[in-house]
PDB file of N, CA and C in Angstrom:
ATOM      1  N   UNK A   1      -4.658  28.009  12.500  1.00  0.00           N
ATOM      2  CA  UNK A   1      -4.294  27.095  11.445  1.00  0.00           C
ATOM      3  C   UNK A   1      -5.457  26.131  11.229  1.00  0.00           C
ATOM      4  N   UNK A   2      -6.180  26.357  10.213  1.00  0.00           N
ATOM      5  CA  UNK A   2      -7.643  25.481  10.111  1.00  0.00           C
ATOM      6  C   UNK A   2      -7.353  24.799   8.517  1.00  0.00           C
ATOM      7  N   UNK A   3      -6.174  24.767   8.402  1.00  0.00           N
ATOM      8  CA  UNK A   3      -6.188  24.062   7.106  1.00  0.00           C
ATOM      9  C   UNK A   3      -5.521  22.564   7.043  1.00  0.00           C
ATOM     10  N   UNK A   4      -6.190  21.659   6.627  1.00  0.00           N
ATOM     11  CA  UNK A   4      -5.846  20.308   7.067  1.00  0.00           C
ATOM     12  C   UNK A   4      -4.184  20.066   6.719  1.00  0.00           C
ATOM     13  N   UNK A   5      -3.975  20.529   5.242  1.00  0.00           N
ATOM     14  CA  UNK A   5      -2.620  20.650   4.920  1.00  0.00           C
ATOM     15  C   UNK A   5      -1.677  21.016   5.749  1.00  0.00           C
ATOM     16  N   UNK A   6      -1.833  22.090   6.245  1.00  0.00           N
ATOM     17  CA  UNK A   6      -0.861  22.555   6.977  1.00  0.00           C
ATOM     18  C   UNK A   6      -0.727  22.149   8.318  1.00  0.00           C
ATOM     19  N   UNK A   7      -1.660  21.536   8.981  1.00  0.00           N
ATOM     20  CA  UNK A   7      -1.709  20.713  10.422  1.00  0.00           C
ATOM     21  C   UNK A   7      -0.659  19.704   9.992  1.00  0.00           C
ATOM     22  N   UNK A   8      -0.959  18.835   9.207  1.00  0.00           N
ATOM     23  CA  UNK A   8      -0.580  17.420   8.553  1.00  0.00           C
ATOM     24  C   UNK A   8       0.862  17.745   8.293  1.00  0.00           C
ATOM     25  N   UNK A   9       1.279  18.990   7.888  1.00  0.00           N
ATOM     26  CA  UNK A   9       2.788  19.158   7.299  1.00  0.00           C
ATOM     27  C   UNK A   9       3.186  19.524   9.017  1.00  0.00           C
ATOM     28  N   UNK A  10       2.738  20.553   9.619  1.00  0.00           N
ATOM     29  CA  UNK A  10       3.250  20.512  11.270  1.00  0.00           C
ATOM     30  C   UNK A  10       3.607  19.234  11.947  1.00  0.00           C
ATOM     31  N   UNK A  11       2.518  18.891  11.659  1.00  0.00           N
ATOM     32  CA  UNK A  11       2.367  17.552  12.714  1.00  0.00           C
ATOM     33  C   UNK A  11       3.834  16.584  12.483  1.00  0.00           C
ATOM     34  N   UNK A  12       3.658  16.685  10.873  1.00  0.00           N
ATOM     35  CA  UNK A  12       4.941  15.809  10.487  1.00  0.00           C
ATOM     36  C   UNK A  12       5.953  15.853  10.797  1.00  0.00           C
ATOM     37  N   UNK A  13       6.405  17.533  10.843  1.00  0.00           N
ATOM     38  CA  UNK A  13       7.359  18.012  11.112  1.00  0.00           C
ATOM     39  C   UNK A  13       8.121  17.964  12.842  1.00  0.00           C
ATOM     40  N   UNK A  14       7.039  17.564  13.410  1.00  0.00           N
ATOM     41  CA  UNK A  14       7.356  17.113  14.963  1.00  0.00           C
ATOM     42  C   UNK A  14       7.605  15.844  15.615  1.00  0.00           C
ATOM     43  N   UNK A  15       7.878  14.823  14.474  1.00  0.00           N
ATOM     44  CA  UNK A  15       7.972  13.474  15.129  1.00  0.00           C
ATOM     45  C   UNK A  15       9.378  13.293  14.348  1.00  0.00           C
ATOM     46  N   UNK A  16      10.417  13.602  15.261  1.00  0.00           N
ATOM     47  CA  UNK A  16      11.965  13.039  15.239  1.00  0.00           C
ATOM     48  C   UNK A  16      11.841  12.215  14.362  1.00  0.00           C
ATOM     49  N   UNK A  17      12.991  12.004  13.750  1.00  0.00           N
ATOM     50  CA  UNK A  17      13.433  10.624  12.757  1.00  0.00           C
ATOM     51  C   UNK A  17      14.261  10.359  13.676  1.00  0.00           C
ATOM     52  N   UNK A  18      14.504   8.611  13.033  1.00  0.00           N
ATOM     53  CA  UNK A  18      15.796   7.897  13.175  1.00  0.00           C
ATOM     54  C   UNK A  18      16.175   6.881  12.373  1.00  0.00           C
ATOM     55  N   UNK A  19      17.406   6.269  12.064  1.00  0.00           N
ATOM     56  CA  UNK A  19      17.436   5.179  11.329  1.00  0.00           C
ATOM     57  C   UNK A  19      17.191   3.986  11.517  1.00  0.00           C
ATOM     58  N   UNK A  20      16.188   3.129  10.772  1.00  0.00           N
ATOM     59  CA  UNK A  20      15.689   1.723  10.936  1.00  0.00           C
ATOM     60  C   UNK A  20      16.983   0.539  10.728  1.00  0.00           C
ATOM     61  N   UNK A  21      16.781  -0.017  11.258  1.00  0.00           N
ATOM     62  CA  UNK A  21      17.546  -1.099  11.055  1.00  0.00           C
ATOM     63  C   UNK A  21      17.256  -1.642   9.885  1.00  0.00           C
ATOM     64  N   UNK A  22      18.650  -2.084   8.827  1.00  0.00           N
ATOM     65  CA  UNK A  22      18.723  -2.379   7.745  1.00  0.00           C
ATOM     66  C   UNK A  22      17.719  -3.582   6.846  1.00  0.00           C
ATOM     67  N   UNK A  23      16.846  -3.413   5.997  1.00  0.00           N
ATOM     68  CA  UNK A  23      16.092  -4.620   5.721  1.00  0.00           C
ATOM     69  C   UNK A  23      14.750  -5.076   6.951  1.00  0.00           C
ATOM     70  N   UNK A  24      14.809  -4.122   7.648  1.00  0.00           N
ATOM     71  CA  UNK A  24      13.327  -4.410   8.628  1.00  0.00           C
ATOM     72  C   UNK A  24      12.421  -4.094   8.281  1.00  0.00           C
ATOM     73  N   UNK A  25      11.490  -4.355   8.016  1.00  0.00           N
ATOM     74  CA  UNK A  25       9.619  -4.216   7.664  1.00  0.00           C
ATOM     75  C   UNK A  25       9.077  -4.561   8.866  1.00  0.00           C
ATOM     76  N   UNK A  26       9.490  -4.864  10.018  1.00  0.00           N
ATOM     77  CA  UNK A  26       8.339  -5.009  11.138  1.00  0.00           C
ATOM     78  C   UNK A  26       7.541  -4.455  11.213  1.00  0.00           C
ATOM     79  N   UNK A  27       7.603  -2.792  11.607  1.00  0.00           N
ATOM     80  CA  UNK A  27       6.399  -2.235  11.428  1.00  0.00           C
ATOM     81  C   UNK A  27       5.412  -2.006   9.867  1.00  0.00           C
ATOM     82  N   UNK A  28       6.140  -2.868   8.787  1.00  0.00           N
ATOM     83  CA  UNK A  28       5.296  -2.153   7.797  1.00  0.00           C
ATOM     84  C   UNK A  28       4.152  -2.904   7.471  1.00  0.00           C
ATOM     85  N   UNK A  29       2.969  -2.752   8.102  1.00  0.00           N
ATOM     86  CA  UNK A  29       2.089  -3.671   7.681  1.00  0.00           C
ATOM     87  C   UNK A  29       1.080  -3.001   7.637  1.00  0.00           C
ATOM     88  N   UNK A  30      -0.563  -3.065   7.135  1.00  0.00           N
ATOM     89  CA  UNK A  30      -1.673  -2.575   6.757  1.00  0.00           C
ATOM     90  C   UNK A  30      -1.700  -1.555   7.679  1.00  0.00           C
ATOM     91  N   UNK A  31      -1.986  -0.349   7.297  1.00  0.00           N
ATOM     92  CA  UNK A  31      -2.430   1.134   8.478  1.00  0.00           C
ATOM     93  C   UNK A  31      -3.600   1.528   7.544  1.00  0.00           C
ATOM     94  N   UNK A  32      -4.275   2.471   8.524  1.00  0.00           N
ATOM     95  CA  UNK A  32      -5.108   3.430   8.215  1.00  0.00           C
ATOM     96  C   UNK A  32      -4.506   4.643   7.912  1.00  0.00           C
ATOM     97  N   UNK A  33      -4.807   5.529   6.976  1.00  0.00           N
ATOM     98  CA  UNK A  33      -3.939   7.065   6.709  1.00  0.00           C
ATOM     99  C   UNK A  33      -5.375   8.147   6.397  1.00  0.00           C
ATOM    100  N   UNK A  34      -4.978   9.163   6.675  1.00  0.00           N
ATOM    101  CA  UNK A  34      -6.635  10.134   6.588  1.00  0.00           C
ATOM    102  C   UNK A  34      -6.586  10.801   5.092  1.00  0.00           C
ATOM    103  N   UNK A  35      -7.396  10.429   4.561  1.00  0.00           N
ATOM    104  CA  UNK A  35      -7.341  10.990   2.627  1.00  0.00           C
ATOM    105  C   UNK A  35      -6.909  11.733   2.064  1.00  0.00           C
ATOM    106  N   UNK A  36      -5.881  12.718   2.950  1.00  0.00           N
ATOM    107  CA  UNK A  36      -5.245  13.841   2.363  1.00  0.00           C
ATOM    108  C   UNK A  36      -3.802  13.059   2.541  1.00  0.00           C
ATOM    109  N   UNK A  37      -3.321  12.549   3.594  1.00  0.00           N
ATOM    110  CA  UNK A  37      -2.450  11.443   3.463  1.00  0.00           C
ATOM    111  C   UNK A  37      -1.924  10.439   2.154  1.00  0.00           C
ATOM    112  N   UNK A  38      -3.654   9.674   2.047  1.00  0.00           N
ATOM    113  CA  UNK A  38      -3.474   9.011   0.740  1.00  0.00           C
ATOM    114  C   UNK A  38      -2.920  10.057  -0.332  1.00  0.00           C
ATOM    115  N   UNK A  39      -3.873  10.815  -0.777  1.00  0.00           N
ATOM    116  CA  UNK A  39      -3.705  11.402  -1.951  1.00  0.00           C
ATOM    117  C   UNK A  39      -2.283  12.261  -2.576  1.00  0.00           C
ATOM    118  N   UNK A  40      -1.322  11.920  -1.525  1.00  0.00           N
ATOM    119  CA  UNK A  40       0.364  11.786  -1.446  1.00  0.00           C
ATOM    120  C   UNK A  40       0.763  11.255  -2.128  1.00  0.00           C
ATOM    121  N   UNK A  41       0.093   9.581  -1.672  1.00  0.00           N
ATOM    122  CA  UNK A  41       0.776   8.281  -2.122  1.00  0.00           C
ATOM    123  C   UNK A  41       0.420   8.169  -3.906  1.00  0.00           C
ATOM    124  N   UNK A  42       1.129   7.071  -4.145  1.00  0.00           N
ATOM    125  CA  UNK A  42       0.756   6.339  -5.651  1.00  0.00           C
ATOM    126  C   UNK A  42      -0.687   5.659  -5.419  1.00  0.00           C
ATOM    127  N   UNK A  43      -1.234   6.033  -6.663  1.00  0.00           N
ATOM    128  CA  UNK A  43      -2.070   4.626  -6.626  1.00  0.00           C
ATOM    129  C   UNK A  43      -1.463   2.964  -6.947  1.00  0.00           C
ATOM    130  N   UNK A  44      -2.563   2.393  -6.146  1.00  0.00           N
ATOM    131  CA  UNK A  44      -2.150   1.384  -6.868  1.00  0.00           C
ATOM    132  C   UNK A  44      -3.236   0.568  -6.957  1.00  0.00           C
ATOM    133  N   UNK A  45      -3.122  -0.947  -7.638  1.00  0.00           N
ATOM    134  CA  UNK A  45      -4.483  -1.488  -8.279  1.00  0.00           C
ATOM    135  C   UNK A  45      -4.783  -2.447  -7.567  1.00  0.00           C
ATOM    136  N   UNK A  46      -6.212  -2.896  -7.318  1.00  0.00           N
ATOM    137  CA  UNK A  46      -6.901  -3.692  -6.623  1.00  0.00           C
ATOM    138  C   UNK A  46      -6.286  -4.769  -6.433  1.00  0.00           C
ATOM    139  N   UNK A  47      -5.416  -5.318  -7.174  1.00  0.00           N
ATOM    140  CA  UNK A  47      -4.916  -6.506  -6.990  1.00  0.00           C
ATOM    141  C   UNK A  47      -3.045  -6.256  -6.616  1.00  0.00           C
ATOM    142  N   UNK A  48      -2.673  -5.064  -6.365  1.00  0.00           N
ATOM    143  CA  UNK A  48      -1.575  -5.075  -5.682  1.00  0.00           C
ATOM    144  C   UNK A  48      -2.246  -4.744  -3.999  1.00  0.00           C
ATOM    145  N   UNK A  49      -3.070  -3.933  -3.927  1.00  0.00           N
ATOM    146  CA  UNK A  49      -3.285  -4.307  -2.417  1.00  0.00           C
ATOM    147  C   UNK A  49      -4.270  -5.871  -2.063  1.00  0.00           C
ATOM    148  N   UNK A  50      -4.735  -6.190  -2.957  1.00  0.00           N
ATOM    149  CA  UNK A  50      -4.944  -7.995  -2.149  1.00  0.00           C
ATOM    150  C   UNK A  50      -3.647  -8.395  -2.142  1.00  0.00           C
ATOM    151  N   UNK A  51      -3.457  -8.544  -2.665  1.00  0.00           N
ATOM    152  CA  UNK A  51      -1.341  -9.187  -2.679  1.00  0.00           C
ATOM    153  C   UNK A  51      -1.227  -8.698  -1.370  1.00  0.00           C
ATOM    154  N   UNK A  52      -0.456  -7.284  -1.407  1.00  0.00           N
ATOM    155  CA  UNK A  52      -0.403  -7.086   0.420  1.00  0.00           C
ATOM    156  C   UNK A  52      -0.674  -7.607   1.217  1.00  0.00           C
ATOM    157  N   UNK A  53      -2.246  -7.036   1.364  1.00  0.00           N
ATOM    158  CA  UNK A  53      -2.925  -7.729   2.357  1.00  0.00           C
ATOM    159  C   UNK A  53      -3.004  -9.503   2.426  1.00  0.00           C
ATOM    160  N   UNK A  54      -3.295  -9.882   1.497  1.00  0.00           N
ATOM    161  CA  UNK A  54      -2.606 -11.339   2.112  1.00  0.00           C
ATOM    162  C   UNK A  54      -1.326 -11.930   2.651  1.00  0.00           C
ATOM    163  N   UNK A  55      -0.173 -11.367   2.216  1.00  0.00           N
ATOM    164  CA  UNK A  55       0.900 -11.218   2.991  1.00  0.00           C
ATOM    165  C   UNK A  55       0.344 -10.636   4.437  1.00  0.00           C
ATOM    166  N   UNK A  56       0.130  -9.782   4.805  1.00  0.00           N
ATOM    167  CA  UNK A  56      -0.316  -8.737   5.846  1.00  0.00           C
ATOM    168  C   UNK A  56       0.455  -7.514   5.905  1.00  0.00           C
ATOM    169  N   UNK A  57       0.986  -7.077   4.214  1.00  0.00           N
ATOM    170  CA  UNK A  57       2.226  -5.511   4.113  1.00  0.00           C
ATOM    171  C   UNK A  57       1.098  -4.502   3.550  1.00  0.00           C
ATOM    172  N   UNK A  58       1.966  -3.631   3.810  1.00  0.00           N
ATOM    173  CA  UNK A  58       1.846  -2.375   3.343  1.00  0.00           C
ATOM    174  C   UNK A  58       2.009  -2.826   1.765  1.00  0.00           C
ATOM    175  N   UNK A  59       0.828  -2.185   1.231  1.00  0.00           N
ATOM    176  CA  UNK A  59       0.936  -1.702  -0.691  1.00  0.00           C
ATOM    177  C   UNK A  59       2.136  -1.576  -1.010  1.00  0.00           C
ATOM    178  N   UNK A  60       2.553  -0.261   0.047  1.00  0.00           N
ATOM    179  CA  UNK A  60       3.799   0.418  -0.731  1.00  0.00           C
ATOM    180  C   UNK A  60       5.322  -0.029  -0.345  1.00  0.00           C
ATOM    181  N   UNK A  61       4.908  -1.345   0.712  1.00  0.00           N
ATOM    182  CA  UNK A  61       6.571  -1.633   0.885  1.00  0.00           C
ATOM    183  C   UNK A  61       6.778  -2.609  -0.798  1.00  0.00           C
ATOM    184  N   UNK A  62       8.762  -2.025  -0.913  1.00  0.00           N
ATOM    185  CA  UNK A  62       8.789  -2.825  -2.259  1.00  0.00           C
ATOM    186  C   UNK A  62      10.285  -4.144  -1.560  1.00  0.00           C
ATOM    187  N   UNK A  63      10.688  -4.582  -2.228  1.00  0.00           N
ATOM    188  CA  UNK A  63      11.645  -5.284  -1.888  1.00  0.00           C
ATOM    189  C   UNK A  63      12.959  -4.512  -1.233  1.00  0.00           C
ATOM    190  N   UNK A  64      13.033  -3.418  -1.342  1.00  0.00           N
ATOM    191  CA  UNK A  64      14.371  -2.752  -0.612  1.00  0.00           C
ATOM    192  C   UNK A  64      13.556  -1.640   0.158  1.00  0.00           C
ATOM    193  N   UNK A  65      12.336  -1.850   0.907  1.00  0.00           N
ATOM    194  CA  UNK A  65      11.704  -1.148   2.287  1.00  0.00           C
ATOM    195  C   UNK A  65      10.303  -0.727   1.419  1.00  0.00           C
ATOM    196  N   UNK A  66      10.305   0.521   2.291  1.00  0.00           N
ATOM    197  CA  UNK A  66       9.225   1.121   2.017  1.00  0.00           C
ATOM    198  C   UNK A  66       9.178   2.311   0.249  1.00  0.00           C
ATOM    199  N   UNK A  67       8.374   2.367  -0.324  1.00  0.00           N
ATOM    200  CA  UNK A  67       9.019   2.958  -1.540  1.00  0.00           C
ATOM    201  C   UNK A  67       8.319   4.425  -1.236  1.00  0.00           C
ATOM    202  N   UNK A  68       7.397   4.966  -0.277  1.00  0.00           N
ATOM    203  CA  UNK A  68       7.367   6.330  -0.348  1.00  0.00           C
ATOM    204  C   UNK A  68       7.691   6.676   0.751  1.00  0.00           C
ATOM    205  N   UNK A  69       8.852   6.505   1.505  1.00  0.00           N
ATOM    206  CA  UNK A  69       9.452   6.605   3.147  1.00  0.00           C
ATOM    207  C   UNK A  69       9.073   8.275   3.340  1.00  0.00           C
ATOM    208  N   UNK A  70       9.798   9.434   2.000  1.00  0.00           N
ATOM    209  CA  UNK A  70       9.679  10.973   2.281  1.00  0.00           C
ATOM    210  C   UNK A  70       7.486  11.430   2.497  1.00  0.00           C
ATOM    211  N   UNK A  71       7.134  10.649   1.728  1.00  0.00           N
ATOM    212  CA  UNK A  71       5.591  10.872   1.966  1.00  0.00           C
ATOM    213  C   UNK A  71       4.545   9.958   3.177  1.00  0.00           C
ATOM    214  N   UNK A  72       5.441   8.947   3.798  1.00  0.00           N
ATOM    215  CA  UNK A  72       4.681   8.079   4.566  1.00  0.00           C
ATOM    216  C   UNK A  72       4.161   8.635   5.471  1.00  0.00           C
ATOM    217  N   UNK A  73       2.772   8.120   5.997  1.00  0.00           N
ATOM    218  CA  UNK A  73       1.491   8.631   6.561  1.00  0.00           C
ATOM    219  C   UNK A  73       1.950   8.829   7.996  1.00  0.00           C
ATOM    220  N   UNK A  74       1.546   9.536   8.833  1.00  0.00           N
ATOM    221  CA  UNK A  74       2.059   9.814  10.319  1.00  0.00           C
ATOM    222  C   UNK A  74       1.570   8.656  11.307  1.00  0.00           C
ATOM    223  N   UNK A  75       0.991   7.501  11.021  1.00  0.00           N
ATOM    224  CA  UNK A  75       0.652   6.516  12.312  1.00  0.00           C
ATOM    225  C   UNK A  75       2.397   5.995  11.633  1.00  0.00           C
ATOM    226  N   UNK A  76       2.589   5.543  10.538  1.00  0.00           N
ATOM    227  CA  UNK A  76       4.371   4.638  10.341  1.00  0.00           C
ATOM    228  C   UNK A  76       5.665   5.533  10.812  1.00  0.00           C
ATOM    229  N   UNK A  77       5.367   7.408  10.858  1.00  0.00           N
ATOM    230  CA  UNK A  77       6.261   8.210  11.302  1.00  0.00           C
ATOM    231  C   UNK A  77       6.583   7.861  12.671  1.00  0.00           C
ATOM    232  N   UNK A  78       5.480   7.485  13.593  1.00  0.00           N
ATOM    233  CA  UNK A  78       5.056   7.222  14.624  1.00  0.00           C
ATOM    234  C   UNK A  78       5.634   6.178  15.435  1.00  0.00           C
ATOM    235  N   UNK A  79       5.575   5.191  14.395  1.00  0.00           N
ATOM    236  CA  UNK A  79       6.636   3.746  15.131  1.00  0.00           C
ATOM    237  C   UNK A  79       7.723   3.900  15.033  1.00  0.00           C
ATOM    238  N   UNK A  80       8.570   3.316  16.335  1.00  0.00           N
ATOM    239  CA  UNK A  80       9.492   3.940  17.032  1.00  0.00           C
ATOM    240  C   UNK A  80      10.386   4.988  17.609  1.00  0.00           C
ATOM    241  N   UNK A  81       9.437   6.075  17.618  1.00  0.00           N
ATOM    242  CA  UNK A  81       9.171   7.495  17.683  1.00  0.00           C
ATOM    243  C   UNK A  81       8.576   7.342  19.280  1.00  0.00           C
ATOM    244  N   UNK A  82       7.898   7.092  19.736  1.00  0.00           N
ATOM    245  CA  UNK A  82       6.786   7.490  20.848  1.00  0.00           C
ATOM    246  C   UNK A  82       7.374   5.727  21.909  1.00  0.00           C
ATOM    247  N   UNK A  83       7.021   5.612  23.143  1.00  0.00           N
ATOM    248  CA  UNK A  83       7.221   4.278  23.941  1.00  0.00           C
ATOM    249  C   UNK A  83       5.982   3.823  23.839  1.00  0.00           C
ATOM    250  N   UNK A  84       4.741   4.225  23.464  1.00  0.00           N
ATOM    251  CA  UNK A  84       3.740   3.510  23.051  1.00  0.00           C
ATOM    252  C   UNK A  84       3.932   3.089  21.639  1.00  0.00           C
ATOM    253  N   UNK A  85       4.671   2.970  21.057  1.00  0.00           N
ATOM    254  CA  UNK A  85       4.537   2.012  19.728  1.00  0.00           C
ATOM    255  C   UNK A  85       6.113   1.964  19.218  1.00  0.00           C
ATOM    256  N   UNK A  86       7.150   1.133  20.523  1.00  0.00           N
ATOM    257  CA  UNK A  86       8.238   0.720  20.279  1.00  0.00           C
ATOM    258  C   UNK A  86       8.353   0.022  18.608  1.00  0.00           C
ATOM    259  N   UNK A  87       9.636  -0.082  18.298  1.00  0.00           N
ATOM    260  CA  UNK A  87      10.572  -0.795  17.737  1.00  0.00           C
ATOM    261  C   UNK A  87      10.511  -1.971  17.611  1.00  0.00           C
ATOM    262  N   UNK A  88      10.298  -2.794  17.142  1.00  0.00           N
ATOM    263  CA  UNK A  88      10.524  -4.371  17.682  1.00  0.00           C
ATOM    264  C   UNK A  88      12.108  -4.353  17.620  1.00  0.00           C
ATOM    265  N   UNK A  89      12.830  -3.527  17.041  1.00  0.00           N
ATOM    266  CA  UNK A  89      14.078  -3.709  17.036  1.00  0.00           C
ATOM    267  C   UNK A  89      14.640  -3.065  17.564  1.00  0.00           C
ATOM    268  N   UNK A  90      14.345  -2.208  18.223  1.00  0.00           N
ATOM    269  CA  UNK A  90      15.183  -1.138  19.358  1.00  0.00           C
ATOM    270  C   UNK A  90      15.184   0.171  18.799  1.00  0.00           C
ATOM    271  N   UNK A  91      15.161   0.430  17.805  1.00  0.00           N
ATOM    272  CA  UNK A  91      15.293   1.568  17.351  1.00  0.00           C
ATOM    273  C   UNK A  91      14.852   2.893  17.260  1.00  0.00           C
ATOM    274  N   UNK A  92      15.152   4.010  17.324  1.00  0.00           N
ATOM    275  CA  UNK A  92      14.801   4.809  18.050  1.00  0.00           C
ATOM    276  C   UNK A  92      15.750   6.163  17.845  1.00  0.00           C
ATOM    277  N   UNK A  93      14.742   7.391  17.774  1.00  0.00           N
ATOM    278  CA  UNK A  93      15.485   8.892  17.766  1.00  0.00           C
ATOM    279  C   UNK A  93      15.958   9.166  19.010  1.00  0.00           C
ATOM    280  N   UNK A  94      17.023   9.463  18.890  1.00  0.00           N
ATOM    281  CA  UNK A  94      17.891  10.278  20.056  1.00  0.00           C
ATOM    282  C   UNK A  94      16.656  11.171  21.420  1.00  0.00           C
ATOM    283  N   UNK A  95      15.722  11.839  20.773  1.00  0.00           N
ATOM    284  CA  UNK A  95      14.515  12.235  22.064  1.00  0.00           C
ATOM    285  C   UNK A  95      13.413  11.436  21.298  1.00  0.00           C
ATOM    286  N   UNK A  96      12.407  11.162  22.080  1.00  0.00           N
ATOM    287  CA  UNK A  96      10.969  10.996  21.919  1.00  0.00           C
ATOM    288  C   UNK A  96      10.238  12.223  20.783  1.00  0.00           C
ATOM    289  N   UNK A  97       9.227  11.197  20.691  1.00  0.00           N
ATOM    290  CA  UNK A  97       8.135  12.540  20.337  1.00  0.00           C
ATOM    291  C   UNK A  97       7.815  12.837  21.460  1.00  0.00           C
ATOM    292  N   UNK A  98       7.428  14.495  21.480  1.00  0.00           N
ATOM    293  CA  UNK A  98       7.004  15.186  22.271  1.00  0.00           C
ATOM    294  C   UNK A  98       5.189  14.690  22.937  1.00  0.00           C
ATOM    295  N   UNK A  99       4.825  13.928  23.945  1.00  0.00           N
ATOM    296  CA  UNK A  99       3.328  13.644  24.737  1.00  0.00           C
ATOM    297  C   UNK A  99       2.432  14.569  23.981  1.00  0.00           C
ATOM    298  N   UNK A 100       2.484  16.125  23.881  1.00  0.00           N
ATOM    299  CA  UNK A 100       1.323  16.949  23.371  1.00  0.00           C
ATOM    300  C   UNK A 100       1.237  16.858  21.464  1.00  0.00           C
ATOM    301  N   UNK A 101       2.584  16.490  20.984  1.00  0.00           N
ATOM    302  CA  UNK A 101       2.784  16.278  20.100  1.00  0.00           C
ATOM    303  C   UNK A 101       1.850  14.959  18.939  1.00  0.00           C
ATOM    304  N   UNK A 102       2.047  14.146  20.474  1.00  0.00           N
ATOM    305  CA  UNK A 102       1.500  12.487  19.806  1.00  0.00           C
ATOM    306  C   UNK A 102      -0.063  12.656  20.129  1.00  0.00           C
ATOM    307  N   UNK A 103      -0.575  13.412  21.604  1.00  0.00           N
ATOM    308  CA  UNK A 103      -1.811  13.726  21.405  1.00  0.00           C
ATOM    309  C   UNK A 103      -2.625  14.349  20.582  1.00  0.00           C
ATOM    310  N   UNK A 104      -1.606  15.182  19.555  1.00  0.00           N
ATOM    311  CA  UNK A 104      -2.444  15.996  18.653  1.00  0.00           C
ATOM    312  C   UNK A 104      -2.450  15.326  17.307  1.00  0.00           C
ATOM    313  N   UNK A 105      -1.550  14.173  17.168  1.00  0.00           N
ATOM    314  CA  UNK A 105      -1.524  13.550  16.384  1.00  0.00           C
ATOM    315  C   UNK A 105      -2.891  12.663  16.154  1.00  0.00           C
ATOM    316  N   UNK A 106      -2.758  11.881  17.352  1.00  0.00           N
ATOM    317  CA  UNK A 106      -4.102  10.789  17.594  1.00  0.00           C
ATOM    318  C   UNK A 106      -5.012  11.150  17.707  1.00  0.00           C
ATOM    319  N   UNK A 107      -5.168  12.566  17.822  1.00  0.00           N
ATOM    320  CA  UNK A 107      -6.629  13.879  17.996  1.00  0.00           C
ATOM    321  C   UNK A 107      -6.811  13.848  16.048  1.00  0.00           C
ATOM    322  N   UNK A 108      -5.577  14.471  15.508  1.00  0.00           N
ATOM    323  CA  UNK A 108      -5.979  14.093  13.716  1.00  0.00           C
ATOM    324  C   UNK A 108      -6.491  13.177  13.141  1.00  0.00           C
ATOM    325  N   UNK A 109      -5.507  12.092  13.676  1.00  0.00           N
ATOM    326  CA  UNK A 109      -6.223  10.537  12.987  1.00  0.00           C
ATOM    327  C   UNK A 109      -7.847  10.243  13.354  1.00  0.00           C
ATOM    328  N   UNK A 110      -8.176  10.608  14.685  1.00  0.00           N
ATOM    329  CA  UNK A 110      -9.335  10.697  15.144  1.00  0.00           C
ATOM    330  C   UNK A 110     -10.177  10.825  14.033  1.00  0.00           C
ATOM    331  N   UNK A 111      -9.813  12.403  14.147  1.00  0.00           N
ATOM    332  CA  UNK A 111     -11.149  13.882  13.247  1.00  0.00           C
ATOM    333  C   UNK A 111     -10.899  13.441  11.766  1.00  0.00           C
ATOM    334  N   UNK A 112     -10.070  12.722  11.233  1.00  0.00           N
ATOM    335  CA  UNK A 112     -10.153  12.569   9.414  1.00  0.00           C
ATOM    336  C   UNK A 112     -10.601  11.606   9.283  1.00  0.00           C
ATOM    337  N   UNK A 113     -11.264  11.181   8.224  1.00  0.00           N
ATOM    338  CA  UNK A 113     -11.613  10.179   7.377  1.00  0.00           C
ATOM    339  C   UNK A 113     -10.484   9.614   7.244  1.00  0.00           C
ATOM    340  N   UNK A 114     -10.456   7.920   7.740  1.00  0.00           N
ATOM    341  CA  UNK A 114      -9.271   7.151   7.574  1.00  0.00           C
ATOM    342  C   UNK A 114      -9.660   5.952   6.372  1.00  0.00           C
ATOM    343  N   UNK A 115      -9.097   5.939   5.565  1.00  0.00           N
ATOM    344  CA  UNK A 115      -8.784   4.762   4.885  1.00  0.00           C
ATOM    345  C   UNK A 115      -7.688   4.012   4.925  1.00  0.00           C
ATOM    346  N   UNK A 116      -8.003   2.412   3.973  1.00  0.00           N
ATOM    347  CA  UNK A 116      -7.005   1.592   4.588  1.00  0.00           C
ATOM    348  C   UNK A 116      -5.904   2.139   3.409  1.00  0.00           C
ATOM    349  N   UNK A 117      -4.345   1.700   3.593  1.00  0.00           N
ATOM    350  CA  UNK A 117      -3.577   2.006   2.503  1.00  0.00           C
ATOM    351  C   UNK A 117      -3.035   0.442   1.979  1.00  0.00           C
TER     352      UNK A 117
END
């Protein structure tokens, strides 16, 4: 499998969901995502990410969460998924991500070109 797409759709496909606690943005704040990631998302314009970023959010959170939750980048799949990057709120899938799982993850983010979102 040497095609970035299809790593990126695997990879995704291996980090459990669970449900966030209602109205939480803790974790949603500035990440890095690797350009095939971005090119998922919406654009948006120079002056909706200064906005963000001076808050310290994510572009794409809107007032009722995150607005591309089905396309979000695998470091936000990630929080509260793995015991290295708890919950602030407890929350949490029934199993973990799988250790070889999250290593091959942080091996991707590594090897791609990351930009900020």
């Amino acid at each position: 499998m040497n095609n970035n797409l299809e790593v990126l759709d695997l990879l995704r496909s291996r980090i459990p969901s669970f449900e966030c606690k209602p109205g939480c943005h803790d974790c949603c704040g500035p990440v890095t995502t690797s350009s095939l990631e971005m090119s998922r998302l919406p654009e948006k314009t120079i002056a909706e990410h200064e906005a963000a970023l001076n808050e310290w959010n994510c572009v794409h959170l809107g007032p009722n969460g995150c607005e591309v939750y089905e396309e979000r980048p695998l470091i936000c799949r990630m929080f509260g998924a793995t015991p290295r990057m708890p919950c602030p709120e407890g929350c949490r899938p029934t199993e973990m991500i799988e250790y070889k799982t999250e290593a091959k993850i942080h091996d991707y983010i590594a090897n791609t070109r990351q930009v900020l979102v």
